[in-house]
Protein backbone atom coordinates (compact mmCIF):
# COMPACT_ATOMS: atom_id res chain seq x y z
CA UNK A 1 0.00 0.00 0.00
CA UNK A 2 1.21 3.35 -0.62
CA UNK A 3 0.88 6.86 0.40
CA UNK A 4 -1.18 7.76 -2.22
CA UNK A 5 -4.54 5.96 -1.77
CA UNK A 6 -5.63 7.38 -5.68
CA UNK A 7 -2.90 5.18 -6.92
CA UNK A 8 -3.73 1.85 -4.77
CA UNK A 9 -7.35 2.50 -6.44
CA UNK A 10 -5.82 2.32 -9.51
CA UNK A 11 -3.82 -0.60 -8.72
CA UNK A 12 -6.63 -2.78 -7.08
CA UNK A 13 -8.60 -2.13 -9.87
CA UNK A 14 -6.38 -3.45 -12.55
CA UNK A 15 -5.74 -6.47 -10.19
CA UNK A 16 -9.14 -6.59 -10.28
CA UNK A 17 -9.42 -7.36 -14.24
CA UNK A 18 -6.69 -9.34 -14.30
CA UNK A 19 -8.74 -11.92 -11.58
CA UNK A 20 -11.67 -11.51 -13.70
CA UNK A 21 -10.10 -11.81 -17.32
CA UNK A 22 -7.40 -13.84 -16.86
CA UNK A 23 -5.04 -11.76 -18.76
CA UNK A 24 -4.09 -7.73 -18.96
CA UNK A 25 -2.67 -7.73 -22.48
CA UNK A 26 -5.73 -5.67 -23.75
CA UNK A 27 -5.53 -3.26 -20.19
CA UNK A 28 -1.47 -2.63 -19.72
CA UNK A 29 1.42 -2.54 -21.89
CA UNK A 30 4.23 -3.53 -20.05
CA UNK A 31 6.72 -2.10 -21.87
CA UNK A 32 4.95 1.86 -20.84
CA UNK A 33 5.36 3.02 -17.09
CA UNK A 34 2.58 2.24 -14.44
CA UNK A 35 1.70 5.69 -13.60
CA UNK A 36 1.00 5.78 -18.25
CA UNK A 37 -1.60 2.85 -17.81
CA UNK A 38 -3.10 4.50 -14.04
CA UNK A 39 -4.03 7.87 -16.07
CA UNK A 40 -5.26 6.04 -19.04
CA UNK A 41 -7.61 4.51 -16.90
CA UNK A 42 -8.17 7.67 -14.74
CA UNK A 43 -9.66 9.49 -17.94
CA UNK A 44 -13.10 7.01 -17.64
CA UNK A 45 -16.11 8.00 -15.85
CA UNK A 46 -15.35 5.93 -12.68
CA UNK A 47 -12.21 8.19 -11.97
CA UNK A 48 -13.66 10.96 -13.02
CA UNK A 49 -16.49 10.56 -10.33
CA UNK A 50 -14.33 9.61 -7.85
CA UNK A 51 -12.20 12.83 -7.89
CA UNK A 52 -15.31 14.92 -8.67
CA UNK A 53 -16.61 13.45 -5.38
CA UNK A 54 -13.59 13.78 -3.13
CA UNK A 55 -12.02 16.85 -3.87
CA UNK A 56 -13.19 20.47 -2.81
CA UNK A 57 -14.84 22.24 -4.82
CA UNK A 58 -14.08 26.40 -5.46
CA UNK A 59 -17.57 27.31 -3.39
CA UNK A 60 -16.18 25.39 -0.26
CA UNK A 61 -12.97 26.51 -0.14
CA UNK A 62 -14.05 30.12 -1.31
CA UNK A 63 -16.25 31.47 2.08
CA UNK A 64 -17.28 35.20 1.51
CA UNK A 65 -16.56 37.88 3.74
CA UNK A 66 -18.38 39.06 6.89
CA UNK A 67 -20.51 42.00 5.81
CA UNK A 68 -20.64 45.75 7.43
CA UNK A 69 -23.79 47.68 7.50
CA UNK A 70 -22.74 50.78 6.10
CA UNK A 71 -26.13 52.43 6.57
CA UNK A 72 -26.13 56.30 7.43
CA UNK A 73 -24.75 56.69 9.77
CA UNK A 74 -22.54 54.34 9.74
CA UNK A 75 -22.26 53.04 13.69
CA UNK A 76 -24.23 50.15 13.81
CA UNK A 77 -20.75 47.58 13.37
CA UNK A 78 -18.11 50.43 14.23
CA UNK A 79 -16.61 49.42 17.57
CA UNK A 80 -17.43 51.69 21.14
CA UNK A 81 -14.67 53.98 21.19
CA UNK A 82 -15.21 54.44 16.85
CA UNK A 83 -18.56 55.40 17.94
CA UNK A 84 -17.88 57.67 21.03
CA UNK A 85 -15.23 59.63 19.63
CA UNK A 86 -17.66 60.13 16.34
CA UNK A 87 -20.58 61.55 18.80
CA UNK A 88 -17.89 63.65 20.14
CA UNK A 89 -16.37 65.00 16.56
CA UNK A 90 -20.16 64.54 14.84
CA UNK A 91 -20.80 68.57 14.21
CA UNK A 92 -17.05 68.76 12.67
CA UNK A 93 -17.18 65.51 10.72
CA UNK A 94 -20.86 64.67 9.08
CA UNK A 95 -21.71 68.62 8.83
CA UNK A 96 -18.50 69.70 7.61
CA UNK A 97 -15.92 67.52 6.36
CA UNK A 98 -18.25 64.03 5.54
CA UNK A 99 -15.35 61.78 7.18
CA UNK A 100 -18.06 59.28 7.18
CA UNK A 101 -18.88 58.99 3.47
CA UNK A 102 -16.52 56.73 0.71
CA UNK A 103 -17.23 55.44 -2.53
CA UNK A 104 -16.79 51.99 -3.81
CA UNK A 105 -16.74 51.41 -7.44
CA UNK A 106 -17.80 48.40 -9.50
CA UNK A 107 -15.74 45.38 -9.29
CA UNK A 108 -14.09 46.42 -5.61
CA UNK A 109 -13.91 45.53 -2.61
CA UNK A 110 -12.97 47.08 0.87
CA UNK A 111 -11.65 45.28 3.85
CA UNK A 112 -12.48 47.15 7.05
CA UNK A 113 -10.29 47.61 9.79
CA UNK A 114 -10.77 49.64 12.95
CA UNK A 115 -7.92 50.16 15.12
CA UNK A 116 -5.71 47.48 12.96
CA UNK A 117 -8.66 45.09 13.53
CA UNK A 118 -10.40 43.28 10.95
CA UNK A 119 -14.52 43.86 11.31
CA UNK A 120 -15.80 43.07 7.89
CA UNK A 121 -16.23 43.80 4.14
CA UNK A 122 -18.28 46.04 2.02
CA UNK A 123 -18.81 44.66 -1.70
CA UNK A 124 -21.70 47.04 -3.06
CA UNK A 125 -20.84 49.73 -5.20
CA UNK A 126 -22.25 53.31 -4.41
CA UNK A 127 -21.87 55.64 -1.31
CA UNK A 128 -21.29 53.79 2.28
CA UNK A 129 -21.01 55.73 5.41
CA UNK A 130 -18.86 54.49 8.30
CA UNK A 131 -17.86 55.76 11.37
CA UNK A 132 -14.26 57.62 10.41
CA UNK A 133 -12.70 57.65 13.41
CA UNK A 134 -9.71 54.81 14.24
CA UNK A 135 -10.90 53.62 10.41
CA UNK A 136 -9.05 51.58 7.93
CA UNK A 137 -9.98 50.84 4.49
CA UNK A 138 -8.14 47.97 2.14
CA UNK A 139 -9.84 48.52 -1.38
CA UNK A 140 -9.02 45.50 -4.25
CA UNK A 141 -10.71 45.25 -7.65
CA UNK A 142 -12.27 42.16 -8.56
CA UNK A 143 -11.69 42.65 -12.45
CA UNK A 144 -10.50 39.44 -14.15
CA UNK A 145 -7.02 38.98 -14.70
CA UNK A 146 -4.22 36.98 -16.41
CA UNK A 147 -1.17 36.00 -15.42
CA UNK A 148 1.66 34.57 -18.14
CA UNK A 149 3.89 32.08 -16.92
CA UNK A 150 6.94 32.16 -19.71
CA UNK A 151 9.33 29.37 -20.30
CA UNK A 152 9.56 26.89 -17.33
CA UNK A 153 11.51 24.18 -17.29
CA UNK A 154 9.88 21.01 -16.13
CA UNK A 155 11.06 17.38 -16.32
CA UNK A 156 7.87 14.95 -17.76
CA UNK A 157 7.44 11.68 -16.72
CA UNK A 158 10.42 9.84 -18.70
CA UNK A 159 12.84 12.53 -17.23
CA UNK A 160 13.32 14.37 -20.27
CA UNK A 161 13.60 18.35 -19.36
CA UNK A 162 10.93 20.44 -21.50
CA UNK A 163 9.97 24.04 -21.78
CA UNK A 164 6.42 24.86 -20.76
CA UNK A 165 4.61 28.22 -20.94
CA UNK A 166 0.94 28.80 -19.42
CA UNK A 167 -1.97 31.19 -18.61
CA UNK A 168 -3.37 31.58 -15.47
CA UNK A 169 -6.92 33.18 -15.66
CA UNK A 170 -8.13 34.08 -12.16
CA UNK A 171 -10.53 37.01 -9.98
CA UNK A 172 -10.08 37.84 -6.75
CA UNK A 173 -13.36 36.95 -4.54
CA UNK A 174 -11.90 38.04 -0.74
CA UNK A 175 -10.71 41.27 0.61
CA UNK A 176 -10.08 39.98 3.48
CA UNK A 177 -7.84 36.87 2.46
CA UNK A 178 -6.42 39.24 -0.25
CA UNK A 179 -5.67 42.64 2.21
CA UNK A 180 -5.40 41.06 5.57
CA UNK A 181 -4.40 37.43 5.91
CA UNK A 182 -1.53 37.44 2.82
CA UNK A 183 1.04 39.50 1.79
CA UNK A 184 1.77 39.97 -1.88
CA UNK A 185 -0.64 37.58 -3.69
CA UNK A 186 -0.32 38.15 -6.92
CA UNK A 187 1.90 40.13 -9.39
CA UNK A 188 0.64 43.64 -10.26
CA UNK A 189 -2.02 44.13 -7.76
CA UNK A 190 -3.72 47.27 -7.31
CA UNK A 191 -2.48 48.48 -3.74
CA UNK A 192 1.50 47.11 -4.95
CA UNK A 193 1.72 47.75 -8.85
CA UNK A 194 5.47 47.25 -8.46
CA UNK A 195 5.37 44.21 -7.81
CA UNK A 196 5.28 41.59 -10.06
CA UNK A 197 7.39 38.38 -9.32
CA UNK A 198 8.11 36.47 -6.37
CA UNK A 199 4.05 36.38 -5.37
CA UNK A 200 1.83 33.93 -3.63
CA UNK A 201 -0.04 32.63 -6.69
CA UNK A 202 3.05 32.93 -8.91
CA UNK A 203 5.57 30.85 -6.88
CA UNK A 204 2.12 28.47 -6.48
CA UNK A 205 1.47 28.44 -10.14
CA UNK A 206 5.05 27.14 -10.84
CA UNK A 207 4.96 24.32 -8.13
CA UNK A 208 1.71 23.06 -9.39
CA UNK A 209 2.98 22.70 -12.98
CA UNK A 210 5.70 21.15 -12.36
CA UNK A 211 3.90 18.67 -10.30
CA UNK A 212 0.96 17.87 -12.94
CA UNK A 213 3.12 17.91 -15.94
CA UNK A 214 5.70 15.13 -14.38
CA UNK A 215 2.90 13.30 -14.11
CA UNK A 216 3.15 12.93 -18.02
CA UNK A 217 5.60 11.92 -21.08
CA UNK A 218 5.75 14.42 -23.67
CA UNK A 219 4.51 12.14 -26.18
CA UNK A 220 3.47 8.57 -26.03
CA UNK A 221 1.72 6.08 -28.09
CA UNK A 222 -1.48 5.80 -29.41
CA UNK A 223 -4.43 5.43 -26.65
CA UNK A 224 -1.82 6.77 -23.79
CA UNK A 225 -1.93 9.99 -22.31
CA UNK A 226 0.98 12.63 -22.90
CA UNK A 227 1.86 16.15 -22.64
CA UNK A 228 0.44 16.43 -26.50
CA UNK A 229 -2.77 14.71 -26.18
CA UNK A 230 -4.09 15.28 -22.66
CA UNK A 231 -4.77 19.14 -23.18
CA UNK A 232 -7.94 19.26 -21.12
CA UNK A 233 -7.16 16.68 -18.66
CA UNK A 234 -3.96 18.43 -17.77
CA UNK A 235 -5.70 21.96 -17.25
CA UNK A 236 -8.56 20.63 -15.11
CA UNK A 237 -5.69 19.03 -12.94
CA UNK A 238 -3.75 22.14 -13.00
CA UNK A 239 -6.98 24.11 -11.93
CA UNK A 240 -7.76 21.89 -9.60
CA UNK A 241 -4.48 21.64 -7.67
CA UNK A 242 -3.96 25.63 -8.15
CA UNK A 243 -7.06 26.17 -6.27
CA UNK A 244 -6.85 24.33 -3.48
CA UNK A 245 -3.17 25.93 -2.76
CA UNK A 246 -4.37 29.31 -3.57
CA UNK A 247 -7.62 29.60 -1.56
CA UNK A 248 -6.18 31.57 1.34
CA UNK A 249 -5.64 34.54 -1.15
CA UNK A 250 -9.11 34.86 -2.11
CA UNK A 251 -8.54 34.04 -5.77
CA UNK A 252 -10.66 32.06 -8.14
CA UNK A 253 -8.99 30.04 -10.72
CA UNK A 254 -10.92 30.46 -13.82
CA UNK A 255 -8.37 28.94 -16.41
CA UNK A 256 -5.46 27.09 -16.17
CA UNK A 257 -3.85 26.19 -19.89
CA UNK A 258 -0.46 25.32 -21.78
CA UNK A 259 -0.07 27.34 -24.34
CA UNK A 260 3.59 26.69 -25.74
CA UNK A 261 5.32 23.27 -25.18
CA UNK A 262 8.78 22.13 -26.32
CA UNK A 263 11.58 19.99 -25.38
CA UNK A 264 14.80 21.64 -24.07
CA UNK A 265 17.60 23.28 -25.77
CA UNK A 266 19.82 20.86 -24.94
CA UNK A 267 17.65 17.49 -25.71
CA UNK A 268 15.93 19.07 -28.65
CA UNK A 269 18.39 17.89 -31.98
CA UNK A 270 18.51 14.30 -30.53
CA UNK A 271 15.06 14.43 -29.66
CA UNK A 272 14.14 15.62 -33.39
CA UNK A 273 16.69 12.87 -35.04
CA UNK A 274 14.69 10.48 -32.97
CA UNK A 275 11.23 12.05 -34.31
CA UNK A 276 12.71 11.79 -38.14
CA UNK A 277 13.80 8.25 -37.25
CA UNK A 278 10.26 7.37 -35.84
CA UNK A 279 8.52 9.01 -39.37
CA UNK A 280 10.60 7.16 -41.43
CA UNK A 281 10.38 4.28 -39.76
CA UNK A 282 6.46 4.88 -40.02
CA UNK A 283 6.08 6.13 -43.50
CA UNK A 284 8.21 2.51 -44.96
CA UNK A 285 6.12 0.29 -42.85
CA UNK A 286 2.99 2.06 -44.93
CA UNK A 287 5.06 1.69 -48.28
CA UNK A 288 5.82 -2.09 -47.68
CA UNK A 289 1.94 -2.92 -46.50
CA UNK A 290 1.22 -1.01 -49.46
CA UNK A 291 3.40 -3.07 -51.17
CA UNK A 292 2.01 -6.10 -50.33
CA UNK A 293 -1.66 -5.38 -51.06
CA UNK A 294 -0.64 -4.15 -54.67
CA UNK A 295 1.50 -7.93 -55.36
CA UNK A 296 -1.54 -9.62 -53.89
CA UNK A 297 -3.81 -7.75 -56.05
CA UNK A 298 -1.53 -7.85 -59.26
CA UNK A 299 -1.50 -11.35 -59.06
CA UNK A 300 -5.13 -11.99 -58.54
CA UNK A 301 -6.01 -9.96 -61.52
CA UNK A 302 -3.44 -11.74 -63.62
CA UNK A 303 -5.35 -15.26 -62.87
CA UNK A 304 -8.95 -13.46 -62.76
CA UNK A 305 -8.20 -13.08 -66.55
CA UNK A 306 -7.18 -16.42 -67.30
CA UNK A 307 -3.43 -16.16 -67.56
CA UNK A 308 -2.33 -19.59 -65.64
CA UNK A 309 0.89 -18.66 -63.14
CA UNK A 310 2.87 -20.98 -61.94
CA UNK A 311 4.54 -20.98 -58.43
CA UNK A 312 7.88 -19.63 -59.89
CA UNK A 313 6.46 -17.02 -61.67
CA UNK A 314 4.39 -15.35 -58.71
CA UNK A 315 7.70 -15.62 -56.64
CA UNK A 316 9.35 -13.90 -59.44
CA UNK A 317 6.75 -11.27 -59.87
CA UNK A 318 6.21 -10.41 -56.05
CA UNK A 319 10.16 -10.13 -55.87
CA UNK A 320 9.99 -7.59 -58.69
CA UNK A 321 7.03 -5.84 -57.39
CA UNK A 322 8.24 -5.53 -54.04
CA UNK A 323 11.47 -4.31 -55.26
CA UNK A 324 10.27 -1.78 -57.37
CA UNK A 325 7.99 -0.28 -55.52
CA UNK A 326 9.89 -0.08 -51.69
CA UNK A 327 13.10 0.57 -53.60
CA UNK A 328 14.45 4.48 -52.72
CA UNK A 329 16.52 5.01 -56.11
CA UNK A 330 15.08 5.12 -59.79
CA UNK A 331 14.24 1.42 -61.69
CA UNK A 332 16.13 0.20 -64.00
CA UNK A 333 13.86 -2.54 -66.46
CA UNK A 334 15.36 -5.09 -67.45
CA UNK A 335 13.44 -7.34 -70.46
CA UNK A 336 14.80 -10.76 -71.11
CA UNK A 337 13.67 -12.40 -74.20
CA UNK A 338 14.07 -16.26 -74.94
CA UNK A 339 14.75 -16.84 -78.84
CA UNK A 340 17.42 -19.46 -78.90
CA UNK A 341 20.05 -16.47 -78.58
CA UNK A 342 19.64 -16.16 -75.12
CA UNK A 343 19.71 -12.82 -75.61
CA UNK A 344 19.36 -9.77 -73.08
CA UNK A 345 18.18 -6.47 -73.15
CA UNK A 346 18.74 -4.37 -70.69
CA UNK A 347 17.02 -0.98 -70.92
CA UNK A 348 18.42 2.24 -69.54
CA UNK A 349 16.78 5.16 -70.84
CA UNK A 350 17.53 6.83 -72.85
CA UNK A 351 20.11 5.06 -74.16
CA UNK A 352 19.31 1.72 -74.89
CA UNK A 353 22.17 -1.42 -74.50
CA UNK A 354 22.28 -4.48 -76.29
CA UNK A 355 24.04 -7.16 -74.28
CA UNK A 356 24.83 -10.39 -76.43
């Protein structure tokens, strides 16, 4: 048993078919890694439901704020003192100045604080009135956002190192968990436009990626998963997994996606010698079944028309076809004629040699 109870699930289960079947030739490869044939089984519905059902979901993990009745005149959540020393000032403040009175704009938020303590949120837009005295407020915009994640280095599942970029779509749902509870969350905020690396959800971002995409080769064969062929698989797992680490900032991950994916510099030429090797490999397999079909069929329409072949002649024929046909370099025909000469023409156009 290990750590990991998703993987004994996967493991019981393909013990499981191998009780019942007798064999796992049609279920696992064994010349692929384990964790290939777990994820290829992971994609059904069973899987599906079963991490559907266990993990959180973005409601659960995303609690709203405590609201703050900012009704005029803005006292009813203010604490005592907030409230005494605004009866005291009231004549100077709401009559003259209107300490009480800020405006909140569409898409913000406002953590507020009285004396450096947190008392709630206000997420309406308009005109709120608070009580001004030992008062705090932590605006944020709740505008959707990107955030571009540029050539990362990862290592997939077979260890090779490859080059990922990705988009993180996200909008921030908390002031609170934004303003109050961490400090930098994400690049290029509002409140800190200056800064723009080393943040919460960027230093996240990176560990999560990493994680999901060693999960997976960058290519594979037909019917696995890989890097290539598991686009939305890979971004619900990366949304997932960015969520869950990101919740205490407030944000809600929208979009998680690859958008550029290569091997490394330094892998890259043998990589692509191995790729030509593989299409070459592919493309004479296709000429030589090809082949094949066209001697079979040759040879059937030779006797369909009532030409009698011997054995010798369709192993002379198929040799020639095959020839012909797989051969890389230009034919040369060669026309032998029987009339008591024994002689041999060999044609090599355009020039034309008579061998006696």
């Amino acid at each position: 048993r290990t750590d990991d109870w998703k993987a004994d699930y996967y493991t019981i289960k393909m013990y499981n078919t191998f009780k019942n079947n007798n064999t796992m030739s049609d279920r696992i490869h064994f010349g692929e890694p384990l964790m290939m044939e777990r994820q290829k089984m992971c994609r059904g519905t069973d899987a599906d439901d079963l991490v559907s059902s266990d993990e959180p979901t973005q409601e659960t993990i995303l609690g709203p704020d405590s609201r703050v009745d900012t009704s005029f005149p803005g006292c009813v959540d203010a604490p005592f003192l907030s409230k005494l020393l605004s009866c005291v000032f009231s004549p100077l403040i709401y009559t003259v100045g209107c300490g009480g009175c800020f405006q909140l704009s569409e898409r913000q938020h406002a953590a507020v604080l009285y004396y450096g303590k947190y008392v709630g949120s206000v997420e309406e837009p308009g005109i709120h009135f608070l009580a001004p005295c030992g008062r705090e407020l932590r605006t944020m915009s709740t505008a959707t956002r990107t955030m571009d994640m540029k050539d990362l280095k990862v290592v997939d599942l077979r260890g090779n190192p490859v080059i990922v970029s990705a988009v993180v779509t996200f909008e921030a749902t908390s002031a609170r968990m934004a303003r109050v509870d961490v400090q930098n969350p994400w690049p290029n905020a509002t409140w800190a436009p200056h800064i723009n690396t080393g943040t919460y959800l960027q230093l996240q971002a990176q560990a999560v990626l990493k994680q999901v995409t060693s999960q997976f080769p960058y290519e594979a064969p037909a019917g696995y998963p890989s890097l290539q062929t598991e686009g939305n698989h890979i971004t619900k797992m990366l949304v997932q997994s960015l969520q869950s680490r990101v919740a205490v900032t407030g944000a809600k991950i929208l979009s998680f996606d690859l958008v550029d994916l290569s091997y490394a510099p330094e892998i890259a030429a043998h990589m692509l010698v191995r790729q030509q090797a593989a299409a070459l490999v592919d493309a004479r397999r296709l000429i030589v079944e090809a082949a094949v079909d066209m001697t079979h069929s040759a040879i059937e329409s030779l006797e369909a028309k009532g030409r009698p072949i011997d054995d010798v002649t369709k192993n002379t024929i198929s040799s020639n076809l095959l020839t012909v046909i797989c051969s890389n370099e230009s034919v040369k025909p060669v026309v032998i004629t029987d009339t008591g000469m024994n002689t041999t023409i060999v044609m090599n156009p355009p020039t034309a040699h008579v061998i006696e």
